[in-house]
C-alpha atoms as a PDB file:
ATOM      1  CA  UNK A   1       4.431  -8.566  17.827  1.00  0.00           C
ATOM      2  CA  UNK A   2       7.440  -7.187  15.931  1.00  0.00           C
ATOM      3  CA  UNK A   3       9.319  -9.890  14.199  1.00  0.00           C
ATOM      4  CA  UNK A   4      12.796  -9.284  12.584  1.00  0.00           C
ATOM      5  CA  UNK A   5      13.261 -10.166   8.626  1.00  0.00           C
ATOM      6  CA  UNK A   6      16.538  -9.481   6.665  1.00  0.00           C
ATOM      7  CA  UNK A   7      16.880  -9.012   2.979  1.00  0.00           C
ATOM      8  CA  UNK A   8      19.841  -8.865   0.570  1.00  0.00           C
ATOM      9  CA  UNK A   9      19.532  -5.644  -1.688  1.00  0.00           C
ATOM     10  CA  UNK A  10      22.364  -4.652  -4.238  1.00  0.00           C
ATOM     11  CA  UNK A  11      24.412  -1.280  -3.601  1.00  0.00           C
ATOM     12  CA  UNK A  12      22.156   0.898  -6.109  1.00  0.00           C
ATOM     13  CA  UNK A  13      19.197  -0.084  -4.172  1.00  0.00           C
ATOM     14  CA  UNK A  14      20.848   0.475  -0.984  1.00  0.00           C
ATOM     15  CA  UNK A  15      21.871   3.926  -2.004  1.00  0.00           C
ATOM     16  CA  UNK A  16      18.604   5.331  -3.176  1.00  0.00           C
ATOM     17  CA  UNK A  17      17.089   3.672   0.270  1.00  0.00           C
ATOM     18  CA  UNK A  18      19.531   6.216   1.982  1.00  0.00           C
ATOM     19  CA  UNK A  19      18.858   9.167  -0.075  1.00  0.00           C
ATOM     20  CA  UNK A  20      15.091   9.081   0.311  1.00  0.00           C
ATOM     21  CA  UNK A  21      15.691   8.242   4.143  1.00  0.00           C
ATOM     22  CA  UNK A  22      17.914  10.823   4.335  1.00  0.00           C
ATOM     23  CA  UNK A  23      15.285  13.026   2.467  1.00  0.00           C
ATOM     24  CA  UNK A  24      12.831  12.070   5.495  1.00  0.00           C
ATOM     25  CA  UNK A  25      15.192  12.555   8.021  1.00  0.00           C
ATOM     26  CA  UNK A  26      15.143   8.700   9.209  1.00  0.00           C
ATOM     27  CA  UNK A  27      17.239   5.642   9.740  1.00  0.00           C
ATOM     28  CA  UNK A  28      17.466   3.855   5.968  1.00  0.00           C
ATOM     29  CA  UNK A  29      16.418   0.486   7.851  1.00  0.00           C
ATOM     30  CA  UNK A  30      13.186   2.165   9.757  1.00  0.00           C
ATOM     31  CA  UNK A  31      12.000   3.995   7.032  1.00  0.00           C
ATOM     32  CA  UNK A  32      12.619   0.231   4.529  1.00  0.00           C
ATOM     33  CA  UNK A  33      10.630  -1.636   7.119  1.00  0.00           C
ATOM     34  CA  UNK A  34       7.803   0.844   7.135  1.00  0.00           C
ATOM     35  CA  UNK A  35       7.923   1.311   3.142  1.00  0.00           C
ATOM     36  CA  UNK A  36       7.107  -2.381   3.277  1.00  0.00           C
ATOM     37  CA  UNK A  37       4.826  -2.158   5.877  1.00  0.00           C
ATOM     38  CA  UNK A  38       2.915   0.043   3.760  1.00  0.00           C
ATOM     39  CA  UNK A  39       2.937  -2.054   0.716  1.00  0.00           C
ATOM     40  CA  UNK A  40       1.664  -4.744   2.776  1.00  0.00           C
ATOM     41  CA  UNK A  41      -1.373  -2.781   4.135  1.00  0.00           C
ATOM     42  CA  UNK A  42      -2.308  -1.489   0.354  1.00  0.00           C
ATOM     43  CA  UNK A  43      -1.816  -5.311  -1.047  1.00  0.00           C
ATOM     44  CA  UNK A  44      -4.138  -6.444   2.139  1.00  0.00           C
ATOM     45  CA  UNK A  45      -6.845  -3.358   1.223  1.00  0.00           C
ATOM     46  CA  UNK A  46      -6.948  -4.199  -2.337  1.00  0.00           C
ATOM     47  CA  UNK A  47      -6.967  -8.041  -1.923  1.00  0.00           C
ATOM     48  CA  UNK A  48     -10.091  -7.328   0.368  1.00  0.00           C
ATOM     49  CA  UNK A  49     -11.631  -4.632  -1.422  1.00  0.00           C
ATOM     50  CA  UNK A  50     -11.273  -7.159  -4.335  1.00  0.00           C
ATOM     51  CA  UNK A  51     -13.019  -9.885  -2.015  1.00  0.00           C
ATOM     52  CA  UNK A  52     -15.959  -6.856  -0.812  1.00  0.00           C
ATOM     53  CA  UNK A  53     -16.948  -6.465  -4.354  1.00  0.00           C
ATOM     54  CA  UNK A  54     -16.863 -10.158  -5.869  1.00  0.00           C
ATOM     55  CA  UNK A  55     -19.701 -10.549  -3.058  1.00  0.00           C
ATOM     56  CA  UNK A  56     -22.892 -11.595  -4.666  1.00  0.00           C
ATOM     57  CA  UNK A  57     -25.281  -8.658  -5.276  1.00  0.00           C
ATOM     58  CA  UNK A  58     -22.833  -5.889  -2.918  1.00  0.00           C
ATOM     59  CA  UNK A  59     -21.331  -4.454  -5.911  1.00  0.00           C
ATOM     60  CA  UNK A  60     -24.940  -3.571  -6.932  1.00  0.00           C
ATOM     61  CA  UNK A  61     -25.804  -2.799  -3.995  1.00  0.00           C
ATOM     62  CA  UNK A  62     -22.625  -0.224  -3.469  1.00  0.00           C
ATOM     63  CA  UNK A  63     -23.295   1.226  -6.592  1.00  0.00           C
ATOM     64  CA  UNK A  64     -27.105   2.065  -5.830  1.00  0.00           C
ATOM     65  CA  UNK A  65     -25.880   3.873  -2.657  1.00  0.00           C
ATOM     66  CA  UNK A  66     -23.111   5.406  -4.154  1.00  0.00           C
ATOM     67  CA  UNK A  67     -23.580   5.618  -7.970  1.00  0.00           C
ATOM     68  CA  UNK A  68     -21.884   3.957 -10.523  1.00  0.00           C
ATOM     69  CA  UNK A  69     -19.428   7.494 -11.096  1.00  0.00           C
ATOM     70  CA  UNK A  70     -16.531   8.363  -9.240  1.00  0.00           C
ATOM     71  CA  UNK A  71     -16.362  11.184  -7.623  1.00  0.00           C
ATOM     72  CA  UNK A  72     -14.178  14.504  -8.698  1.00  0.00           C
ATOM     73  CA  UNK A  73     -11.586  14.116  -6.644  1.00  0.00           C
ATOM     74  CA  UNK A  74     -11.126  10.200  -7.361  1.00  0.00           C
ATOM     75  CA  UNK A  75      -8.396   9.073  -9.534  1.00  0.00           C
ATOM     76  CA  UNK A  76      -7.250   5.380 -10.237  1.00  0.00           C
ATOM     77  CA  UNK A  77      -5.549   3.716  -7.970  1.00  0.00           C
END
């Protein structure tokens, strides 16, 4: 369910919320709500990645399946 929050921002703000809407071709307040949307979903991953790997014995256990290296194409997050 949708649920409707409003936020004070100052006029700089505000005007580089249009510009990269504009940039995207969307309404300034669609494209804020789903710029926080989408900081909310990364904070939620991390905060349960965090929670995956403080697991007793899966962070070994990840790391035997997957190895200890990253990949080539990772990079830090």
């Amino acid at each position: 369910m949708a649920r409707e929050l409003r936020i004070e921002i100052d006029d700089e703000q505000w005007a580089q919320l249009q510009r990269e809407a504009h940039e995207r071709h969307e309404d300034p307040t669609v494209y804020a709500g789903r710029v926080l949307a989408q900081e909310l979903n990364k904070a939620r991953f991390l905060e349960g990645s965090a929670l995956f790997l403080s697991t007793p014995g899966v962070r070994e256990e990840f790391a035997s399946r997957f190895g200890p290296e990253p990949g080539p194409t990772a990079s830090a997050a």
